[in-house]
PDB file of N, CA and C in Angstrom:
ATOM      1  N   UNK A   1     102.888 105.264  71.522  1.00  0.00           N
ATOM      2  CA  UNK A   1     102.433 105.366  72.897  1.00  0.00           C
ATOM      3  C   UNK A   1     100.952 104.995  72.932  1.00  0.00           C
ATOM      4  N   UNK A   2     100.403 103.880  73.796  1.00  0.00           N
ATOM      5  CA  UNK A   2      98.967 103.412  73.847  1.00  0.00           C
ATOM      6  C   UNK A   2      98.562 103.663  74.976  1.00  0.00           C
ATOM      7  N   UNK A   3      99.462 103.079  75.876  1.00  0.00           N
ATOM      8  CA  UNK A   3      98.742 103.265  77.550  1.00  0.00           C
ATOM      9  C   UNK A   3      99.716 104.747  78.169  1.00  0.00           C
ATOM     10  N   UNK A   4      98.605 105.451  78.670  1.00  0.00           N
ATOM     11  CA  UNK A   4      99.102 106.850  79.042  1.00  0.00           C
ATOM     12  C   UNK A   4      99.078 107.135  80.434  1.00  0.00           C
ATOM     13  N   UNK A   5      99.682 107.799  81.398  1.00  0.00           N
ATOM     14  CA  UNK A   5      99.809 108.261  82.483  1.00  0.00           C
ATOM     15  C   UNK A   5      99.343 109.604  82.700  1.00  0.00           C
ATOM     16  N   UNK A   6      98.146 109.981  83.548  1.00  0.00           N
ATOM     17  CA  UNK A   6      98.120 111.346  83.870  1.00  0.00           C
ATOM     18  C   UNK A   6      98.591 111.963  84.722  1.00  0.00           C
ATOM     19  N   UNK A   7      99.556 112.885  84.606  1.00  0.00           N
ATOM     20  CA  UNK A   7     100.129 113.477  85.972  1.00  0.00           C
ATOM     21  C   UNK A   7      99.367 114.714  86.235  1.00  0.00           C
ATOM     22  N   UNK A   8      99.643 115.439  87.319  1.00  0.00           N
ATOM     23  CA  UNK A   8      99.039 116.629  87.549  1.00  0.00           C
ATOM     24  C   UNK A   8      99.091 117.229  88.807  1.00  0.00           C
ATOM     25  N   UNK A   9      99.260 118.758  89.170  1.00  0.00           N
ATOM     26  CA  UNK A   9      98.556 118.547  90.322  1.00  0.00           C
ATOM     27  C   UNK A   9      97.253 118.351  91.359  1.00  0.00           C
ATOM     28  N   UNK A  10      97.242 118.101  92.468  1.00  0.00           N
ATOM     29  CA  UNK A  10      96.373 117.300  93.846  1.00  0.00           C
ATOM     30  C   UNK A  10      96.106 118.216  94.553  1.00  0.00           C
ATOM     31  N   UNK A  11      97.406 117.932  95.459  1.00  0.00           N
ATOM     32  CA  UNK A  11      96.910 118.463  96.985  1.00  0.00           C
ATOM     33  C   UNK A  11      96.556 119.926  97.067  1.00  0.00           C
ATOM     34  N   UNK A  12      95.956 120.508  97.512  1.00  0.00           N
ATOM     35  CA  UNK A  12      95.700 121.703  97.773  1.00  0.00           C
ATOM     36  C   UNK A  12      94.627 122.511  96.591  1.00  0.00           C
ATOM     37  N   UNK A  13      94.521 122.084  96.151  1.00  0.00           N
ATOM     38  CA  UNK A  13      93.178 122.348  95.019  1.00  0.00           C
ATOM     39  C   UNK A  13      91.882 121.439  95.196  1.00  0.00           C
ATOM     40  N   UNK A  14      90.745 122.608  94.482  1.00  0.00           N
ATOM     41  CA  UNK A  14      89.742 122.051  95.114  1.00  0.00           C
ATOM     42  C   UNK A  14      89.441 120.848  94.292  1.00  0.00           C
ATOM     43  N   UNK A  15      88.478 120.379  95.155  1.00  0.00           N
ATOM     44  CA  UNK A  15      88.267 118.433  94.726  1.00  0.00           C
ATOM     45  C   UNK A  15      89.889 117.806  94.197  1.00  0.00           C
ATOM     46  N   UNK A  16      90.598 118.240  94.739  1.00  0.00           N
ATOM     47  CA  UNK A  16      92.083 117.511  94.409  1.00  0.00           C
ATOM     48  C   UNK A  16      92.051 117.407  92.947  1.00  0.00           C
ATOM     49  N   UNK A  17      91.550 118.573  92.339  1.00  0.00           N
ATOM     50  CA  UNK A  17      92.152 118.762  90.434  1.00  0.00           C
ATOM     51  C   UNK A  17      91.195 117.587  90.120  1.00  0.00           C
ATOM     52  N   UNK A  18      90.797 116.262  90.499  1.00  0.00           N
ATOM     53  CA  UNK A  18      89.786 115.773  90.258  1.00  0.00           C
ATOM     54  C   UNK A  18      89.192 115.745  88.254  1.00  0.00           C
ATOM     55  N   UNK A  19      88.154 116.660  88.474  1.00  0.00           N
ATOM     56  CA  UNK A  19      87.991 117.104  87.413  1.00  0.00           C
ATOM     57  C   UNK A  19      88.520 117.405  86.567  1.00  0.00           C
ATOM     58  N   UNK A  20      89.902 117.747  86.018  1.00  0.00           N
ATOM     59  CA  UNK A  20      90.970 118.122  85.353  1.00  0.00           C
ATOM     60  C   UNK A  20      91.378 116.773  84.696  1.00  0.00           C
ATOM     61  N   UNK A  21      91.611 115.836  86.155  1.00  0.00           N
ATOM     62  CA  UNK A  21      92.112 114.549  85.190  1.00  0.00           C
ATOM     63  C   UNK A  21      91.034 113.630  84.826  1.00  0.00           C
ATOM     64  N   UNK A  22      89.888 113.672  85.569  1.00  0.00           N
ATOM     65  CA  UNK A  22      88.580 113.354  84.575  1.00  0.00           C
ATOM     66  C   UNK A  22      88.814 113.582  83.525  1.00  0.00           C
ATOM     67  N   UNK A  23      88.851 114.917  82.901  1.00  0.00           N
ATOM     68  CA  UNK A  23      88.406 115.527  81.757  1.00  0.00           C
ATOM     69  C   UNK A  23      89.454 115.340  80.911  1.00  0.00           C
ATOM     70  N   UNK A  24      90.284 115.154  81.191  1.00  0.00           N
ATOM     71  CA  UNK A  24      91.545 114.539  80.062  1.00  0.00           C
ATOM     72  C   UNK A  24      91.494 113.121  80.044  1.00  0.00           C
ATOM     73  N   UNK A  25      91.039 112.389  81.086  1.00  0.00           N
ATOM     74  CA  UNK A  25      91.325 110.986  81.234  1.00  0.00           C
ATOM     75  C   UNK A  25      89.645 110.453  80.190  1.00  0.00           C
ATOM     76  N   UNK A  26      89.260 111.244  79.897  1.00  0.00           N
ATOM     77  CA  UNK A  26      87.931 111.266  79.253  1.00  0.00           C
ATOM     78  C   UNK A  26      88.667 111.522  77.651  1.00  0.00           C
ATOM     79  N   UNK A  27      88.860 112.255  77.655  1.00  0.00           N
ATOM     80  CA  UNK A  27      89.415 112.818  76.365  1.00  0.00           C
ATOM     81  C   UNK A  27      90.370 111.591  75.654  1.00  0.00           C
ATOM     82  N   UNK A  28      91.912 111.719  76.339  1.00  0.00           N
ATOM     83  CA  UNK A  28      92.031 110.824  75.470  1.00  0.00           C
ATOM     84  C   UNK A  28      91.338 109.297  75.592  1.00  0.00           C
ATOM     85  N   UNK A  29      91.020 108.638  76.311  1.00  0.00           N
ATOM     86  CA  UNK A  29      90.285 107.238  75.896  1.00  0.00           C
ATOM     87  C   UNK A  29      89.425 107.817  74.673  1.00  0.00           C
ATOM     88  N   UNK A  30      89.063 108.529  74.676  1.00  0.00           N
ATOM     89  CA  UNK A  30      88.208 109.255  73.500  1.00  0.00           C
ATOM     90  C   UNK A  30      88.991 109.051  72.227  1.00  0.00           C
ATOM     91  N   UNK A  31      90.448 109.760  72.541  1.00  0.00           N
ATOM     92  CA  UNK A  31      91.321 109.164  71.467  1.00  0.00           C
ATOM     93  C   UNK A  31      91.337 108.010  70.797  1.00  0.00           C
ATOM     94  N   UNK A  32      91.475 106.847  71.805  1.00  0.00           N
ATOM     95  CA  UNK A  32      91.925 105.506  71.791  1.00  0.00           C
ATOM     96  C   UNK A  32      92.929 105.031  72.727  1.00  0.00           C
ATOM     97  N   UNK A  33      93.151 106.275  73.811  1.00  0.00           N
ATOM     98  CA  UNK A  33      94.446 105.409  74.597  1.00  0.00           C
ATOM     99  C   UNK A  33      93.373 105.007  75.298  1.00  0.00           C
ATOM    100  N   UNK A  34      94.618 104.245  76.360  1.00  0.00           N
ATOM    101  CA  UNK A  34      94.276 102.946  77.446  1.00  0.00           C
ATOM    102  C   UNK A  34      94.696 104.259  78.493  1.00  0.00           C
ATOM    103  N   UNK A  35      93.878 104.324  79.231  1.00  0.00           N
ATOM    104  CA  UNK A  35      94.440 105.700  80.681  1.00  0.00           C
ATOM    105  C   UNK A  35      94.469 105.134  81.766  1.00  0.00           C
ATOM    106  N   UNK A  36      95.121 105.578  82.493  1.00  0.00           N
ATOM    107  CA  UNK A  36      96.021 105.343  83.900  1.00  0.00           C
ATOM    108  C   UNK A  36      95.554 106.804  84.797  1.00  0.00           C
ATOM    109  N   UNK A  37      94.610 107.092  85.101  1.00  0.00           N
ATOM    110  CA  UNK A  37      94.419 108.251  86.033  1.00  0.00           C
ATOM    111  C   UNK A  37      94.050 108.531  87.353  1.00  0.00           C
ATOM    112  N   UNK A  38      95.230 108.761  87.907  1.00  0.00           N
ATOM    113  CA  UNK A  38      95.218 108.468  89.836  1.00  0.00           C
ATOM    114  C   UNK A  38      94.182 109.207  90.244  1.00  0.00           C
ATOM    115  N   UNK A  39      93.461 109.894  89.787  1.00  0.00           N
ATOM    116  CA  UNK A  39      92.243 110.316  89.972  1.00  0.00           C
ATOM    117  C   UNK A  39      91.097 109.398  90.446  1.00  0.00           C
ATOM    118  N   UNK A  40      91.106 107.910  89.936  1.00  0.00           N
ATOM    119  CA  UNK A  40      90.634 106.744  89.927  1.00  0.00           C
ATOM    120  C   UNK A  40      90.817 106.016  91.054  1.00  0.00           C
ATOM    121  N   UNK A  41      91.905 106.605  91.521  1.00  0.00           N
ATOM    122  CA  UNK A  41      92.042 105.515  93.191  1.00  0.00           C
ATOM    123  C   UNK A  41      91.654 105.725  94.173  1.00  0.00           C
ATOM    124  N   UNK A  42      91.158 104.642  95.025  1.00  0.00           N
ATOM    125  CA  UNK A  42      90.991 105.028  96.193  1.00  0.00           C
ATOM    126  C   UNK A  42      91.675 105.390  96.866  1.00  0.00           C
ATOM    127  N   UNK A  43      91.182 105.654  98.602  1.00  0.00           N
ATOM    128  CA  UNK A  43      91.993 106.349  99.405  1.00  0.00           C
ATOM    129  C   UNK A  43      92.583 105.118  99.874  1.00  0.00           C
ATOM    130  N   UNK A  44      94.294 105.822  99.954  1.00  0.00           N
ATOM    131  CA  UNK A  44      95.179 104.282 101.100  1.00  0.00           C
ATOM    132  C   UNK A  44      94.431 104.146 102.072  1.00  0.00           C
ATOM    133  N   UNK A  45      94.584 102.907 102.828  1.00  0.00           N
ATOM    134  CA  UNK A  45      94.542 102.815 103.925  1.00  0.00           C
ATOM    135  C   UNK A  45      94.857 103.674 105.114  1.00  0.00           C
ATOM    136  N   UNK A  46      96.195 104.411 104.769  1.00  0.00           N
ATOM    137  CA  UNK A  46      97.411 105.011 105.561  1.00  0.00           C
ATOM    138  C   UNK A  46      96.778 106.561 105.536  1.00  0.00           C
ATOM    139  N   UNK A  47      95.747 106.523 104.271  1.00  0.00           N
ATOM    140  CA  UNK A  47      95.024 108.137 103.897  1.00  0.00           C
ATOM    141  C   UNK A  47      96.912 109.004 103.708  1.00  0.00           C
ATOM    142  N   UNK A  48      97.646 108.771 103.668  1.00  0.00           N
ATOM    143  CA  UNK A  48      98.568 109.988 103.501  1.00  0.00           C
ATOM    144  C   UNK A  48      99.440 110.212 102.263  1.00  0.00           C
ATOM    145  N   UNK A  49      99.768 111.002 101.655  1.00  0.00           N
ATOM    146  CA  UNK A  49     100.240 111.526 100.693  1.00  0.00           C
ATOM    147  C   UNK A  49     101.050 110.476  99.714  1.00  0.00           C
ATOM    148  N   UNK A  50     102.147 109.469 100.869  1.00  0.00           N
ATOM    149  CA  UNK A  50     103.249 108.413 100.367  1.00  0.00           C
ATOM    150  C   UNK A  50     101.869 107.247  99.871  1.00  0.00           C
ATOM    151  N   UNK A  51     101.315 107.076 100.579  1.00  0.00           N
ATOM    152  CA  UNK A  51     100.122 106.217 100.284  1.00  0.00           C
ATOM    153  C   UNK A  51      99.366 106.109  99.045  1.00  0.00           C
ATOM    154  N   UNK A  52      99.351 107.740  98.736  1.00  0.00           N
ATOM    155  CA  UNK A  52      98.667 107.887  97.068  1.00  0.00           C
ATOM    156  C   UNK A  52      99.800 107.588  96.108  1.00  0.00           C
ATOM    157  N   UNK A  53     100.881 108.338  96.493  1.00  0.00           N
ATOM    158  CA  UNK A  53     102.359 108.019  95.685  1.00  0.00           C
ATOM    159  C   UNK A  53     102.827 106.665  95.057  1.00  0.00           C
ATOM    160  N   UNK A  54     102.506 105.761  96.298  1.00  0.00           N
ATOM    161  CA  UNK A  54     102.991 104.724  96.013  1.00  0.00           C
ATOM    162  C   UNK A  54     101.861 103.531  95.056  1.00  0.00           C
ATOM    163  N   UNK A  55     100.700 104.506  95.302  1.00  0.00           N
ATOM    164  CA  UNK A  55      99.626 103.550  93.960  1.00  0.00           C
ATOM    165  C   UNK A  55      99.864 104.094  92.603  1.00  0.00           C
ATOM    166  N   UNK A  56     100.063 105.719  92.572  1.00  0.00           N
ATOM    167  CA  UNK A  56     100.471 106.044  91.046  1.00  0.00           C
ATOM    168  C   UNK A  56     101.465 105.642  90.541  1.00  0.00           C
ATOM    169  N   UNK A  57     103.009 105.532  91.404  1.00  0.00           N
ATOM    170  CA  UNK A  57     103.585 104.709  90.668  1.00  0.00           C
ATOM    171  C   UNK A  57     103.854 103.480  89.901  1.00  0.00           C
ATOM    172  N   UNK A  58     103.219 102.864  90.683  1.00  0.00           N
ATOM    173  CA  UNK A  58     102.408 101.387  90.422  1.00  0.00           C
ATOM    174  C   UNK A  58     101.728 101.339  89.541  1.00  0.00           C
ATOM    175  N   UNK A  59     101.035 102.362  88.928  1.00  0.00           N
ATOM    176  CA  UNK A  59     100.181 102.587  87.260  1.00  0.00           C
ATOM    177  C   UNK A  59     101.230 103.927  86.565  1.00  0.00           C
ATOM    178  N   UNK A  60     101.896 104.507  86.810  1.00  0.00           N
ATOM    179  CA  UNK A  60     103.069 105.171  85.658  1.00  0.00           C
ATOM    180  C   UNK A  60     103.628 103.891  85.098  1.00  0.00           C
ATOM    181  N   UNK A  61     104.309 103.475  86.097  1.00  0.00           N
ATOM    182  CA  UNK A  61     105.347 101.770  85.270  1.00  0.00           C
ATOM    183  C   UNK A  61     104.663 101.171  84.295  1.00  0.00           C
ATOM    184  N   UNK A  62     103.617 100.858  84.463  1.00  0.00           N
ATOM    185  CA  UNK A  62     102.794 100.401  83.713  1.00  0.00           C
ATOM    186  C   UNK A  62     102.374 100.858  82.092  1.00  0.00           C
ATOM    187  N   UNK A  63     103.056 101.733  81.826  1.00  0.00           N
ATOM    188  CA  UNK A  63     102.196 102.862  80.703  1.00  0.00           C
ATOM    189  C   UNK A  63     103.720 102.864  80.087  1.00  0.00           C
ATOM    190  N   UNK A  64     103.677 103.594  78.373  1.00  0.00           N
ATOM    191  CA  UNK A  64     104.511 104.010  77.695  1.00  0.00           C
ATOM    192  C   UNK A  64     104.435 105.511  77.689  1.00  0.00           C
ATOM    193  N   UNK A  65     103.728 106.110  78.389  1.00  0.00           N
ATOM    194  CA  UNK A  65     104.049 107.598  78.107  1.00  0.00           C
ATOM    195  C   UNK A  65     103.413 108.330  79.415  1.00  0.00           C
ATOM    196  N   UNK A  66     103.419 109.827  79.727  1.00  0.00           N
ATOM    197  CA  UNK A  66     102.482 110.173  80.492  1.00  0.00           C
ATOM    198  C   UNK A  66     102.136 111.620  80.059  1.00  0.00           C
ATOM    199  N   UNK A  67     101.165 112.219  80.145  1.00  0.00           N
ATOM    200  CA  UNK A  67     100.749 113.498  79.746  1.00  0.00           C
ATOM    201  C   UNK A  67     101.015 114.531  80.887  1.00  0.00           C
ATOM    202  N   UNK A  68     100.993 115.718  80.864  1.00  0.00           N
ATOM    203  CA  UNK A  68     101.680 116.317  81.924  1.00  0.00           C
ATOM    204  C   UNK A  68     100.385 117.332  81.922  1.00  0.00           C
ATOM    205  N   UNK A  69      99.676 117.890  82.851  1.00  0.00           N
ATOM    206  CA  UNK A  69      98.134 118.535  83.392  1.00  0.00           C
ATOM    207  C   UNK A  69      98.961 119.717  83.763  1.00  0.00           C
ATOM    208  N   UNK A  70      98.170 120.998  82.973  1.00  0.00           N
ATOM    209  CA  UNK A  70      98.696 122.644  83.700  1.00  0.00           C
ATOM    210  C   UNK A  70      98.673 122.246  85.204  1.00  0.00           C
ATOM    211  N   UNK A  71     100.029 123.329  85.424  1.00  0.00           N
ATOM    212  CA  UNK A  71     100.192 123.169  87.232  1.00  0.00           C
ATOM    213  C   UNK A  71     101.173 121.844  87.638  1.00  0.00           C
ATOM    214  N   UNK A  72     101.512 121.355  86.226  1.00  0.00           N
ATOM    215  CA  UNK A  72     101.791 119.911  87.470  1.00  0.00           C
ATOM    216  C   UNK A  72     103.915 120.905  87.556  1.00  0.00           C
ATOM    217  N   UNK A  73     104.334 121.346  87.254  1.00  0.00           N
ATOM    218  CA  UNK A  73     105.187 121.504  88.020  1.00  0.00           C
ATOM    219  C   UNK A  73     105.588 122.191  89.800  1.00  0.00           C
ATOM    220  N   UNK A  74     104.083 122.788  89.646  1.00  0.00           N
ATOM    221  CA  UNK A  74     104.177 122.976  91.242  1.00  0.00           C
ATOM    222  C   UNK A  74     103.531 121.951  92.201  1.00  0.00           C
ATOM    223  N   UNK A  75     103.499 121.003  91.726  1.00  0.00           N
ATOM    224  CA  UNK A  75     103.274 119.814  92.538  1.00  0.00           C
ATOM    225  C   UNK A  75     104.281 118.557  92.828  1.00  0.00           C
ATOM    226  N   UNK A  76     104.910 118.927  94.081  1.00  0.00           N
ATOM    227  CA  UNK A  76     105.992 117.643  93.888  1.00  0.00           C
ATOM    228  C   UNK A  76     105.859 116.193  93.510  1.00  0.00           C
ATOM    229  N   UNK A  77     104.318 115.675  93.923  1.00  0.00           N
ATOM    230  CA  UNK A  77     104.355 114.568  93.324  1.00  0.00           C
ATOM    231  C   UNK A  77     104.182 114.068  92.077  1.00  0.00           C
ATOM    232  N   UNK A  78     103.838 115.406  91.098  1.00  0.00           N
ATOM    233  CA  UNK A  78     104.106 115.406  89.308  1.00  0.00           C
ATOM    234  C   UNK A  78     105.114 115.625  89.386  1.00  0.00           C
ATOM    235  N   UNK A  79     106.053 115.958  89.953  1.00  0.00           N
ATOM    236  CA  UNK A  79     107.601 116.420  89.299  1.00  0.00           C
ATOM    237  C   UNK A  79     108.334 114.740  89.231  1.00  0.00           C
ATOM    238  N   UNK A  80     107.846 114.390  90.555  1.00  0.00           N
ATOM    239  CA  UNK A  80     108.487 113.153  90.777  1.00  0.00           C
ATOM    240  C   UNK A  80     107.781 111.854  90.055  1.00  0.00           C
ATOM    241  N   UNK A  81     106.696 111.992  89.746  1.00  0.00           N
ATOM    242  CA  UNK A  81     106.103 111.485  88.321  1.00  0.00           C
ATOM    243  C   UNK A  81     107.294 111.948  87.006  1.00  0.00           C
ATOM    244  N   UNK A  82     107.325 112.932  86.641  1.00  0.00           N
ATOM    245  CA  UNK A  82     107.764 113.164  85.452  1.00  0.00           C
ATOM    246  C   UNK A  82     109.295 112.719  85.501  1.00  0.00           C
ATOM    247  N   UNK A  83     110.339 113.273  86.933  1.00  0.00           N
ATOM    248  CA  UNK A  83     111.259 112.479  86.922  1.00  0.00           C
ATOM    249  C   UNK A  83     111.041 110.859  86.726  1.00  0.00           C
ATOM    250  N   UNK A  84     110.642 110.155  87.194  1.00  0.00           N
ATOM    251  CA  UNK A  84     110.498 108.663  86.832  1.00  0.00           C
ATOM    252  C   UNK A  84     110.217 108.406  85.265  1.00  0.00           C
ATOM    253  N   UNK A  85     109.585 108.975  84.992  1.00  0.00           N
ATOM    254  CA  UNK A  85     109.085 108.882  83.467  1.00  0.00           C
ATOM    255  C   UNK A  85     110.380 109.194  82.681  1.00  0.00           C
ATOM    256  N   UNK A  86     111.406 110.018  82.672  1.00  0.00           N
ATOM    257  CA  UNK A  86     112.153 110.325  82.320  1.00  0.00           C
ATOM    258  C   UNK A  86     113.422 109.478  82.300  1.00  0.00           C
ATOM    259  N   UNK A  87     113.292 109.332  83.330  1.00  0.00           N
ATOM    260  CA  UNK A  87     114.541 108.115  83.873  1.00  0.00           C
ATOM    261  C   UNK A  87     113.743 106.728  83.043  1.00  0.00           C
ATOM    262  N   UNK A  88     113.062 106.533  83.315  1.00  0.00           N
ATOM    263  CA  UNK A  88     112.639 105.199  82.489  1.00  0.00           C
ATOM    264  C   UNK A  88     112.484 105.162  80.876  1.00  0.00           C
ATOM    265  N   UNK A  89     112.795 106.596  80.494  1.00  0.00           N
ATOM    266  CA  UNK A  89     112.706 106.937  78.980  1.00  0.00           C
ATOM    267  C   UNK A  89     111.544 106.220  78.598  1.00  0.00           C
ATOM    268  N   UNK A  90     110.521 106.850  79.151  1.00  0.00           N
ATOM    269  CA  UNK A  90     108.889 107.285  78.546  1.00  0.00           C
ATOM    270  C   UNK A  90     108.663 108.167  77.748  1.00  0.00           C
ATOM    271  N   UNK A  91     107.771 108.284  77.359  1.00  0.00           N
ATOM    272  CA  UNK A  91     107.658 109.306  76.515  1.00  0.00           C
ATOM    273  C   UNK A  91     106.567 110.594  77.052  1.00  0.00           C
ATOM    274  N   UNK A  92     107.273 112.024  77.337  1.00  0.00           N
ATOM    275  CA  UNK A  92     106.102 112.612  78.208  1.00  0.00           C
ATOM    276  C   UNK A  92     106.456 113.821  77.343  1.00  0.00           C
ATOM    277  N   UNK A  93     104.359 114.547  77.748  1.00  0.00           N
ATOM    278  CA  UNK A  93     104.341 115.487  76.900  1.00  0.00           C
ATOM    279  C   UNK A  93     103.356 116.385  77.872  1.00  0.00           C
ATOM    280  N   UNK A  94     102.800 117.317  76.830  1.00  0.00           N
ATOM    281  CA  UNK A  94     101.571 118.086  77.694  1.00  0.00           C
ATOM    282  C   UNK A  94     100.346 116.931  77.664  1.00  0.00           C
ATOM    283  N   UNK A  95      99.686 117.099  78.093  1.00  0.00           N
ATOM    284  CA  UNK A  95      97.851 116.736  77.952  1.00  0.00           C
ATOM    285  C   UNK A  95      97.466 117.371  76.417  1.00  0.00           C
ATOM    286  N   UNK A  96      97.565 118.817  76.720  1.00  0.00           N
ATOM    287  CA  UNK A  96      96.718 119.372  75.585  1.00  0.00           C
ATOM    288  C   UNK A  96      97.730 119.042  74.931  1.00  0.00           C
ATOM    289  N   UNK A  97      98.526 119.135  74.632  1.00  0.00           N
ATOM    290  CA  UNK A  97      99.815 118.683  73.111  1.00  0.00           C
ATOM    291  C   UNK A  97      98.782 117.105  72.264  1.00  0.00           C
ATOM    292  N   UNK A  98      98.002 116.628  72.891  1.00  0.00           N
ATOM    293  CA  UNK A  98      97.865 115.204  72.387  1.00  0.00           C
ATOM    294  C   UNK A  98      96.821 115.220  71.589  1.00  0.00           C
ATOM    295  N   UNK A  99      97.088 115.534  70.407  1.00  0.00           N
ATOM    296  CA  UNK A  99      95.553 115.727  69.378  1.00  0.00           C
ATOM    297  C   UNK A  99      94.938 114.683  68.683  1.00  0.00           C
ATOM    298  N   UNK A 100      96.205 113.518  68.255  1.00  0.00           N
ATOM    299  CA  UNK A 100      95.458 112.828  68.007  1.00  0.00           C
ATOM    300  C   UNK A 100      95.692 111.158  68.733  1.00  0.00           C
ATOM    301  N   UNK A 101      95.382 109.860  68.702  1.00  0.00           N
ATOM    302  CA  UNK A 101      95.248 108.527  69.028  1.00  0.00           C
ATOM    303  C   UNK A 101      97.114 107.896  68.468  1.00  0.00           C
ATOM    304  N   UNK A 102      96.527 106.600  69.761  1.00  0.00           N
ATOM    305  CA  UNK A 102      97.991 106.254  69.368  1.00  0.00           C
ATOM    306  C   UNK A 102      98.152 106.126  68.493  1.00  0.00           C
ATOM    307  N   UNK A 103      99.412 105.927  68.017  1.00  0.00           N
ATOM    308  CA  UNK A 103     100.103 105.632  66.667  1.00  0.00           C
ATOM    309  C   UNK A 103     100.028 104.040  66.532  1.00  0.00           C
ATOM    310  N   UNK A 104      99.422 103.397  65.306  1.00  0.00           N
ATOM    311  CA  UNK A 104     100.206 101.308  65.328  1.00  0.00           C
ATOM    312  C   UNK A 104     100.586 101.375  64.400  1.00  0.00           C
ATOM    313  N   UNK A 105     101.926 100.368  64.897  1.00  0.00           N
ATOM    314  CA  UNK A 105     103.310 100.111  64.004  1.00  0.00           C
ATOM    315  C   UNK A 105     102.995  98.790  63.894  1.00  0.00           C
ATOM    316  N   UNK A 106     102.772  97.873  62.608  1.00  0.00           N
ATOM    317  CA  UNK A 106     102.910  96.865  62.317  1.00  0.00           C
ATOM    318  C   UNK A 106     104.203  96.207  62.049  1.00  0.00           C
ATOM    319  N   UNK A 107     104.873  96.059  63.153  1.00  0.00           N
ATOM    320  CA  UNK A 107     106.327  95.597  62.827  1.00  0.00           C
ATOM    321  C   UNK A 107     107.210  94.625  62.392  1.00  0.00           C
TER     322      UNK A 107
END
């Protein structure tokens, strides 16, 4: 797994968890992954919820794995992150579970 997905929850927390996926999206590049953190996007146009949805999915697809941020099961749009990830047989874990850099397979 190289390029990673951060899920987590948003809405209703302050600075929208923000900081949380900073601080992991900091961390692992620290590792060596390549990060994907919707934390990073701007606001839709539309400003509404489907609007953010539909840019993270657009960077999950993109990635071989995604890390999963305390809280993200009470957030429907991590659940529905992690369902996709699942269905696409990604590879998903915790955040903190990830100690060390990707793995390379010289194949």
């Amino acid at each position: 797994m190289k390029r990673i997905y951060i899920a987590g929850p948003m809405t209703g927390l302050p600075e929208f968890n923000y900081p949380a996926f900073n601080s992991a999206a900091q961390r692992l590049r620290a590792l060596g992954f390549e990060v994907e953190n919707p934390a990073d996007n701007p606001e839709p146009k539309c400003g509404t919820w489907l609007g953010y949805m539909r840019m993270a999915i657009r960077q999950l697809v993109t990635c071989d794995g995604v890390a999963l941020l305390p809280g993200w099961r009470g957030s429907r749009g991590a659940r529905i992150e992690r369902w996709l990830a699942g269905m696409l047989g990604l590879t998903v874990v915790s955040e903190s579970a990830i100690q060390h850099g990707p793995e390379v397979c010289d194949a």
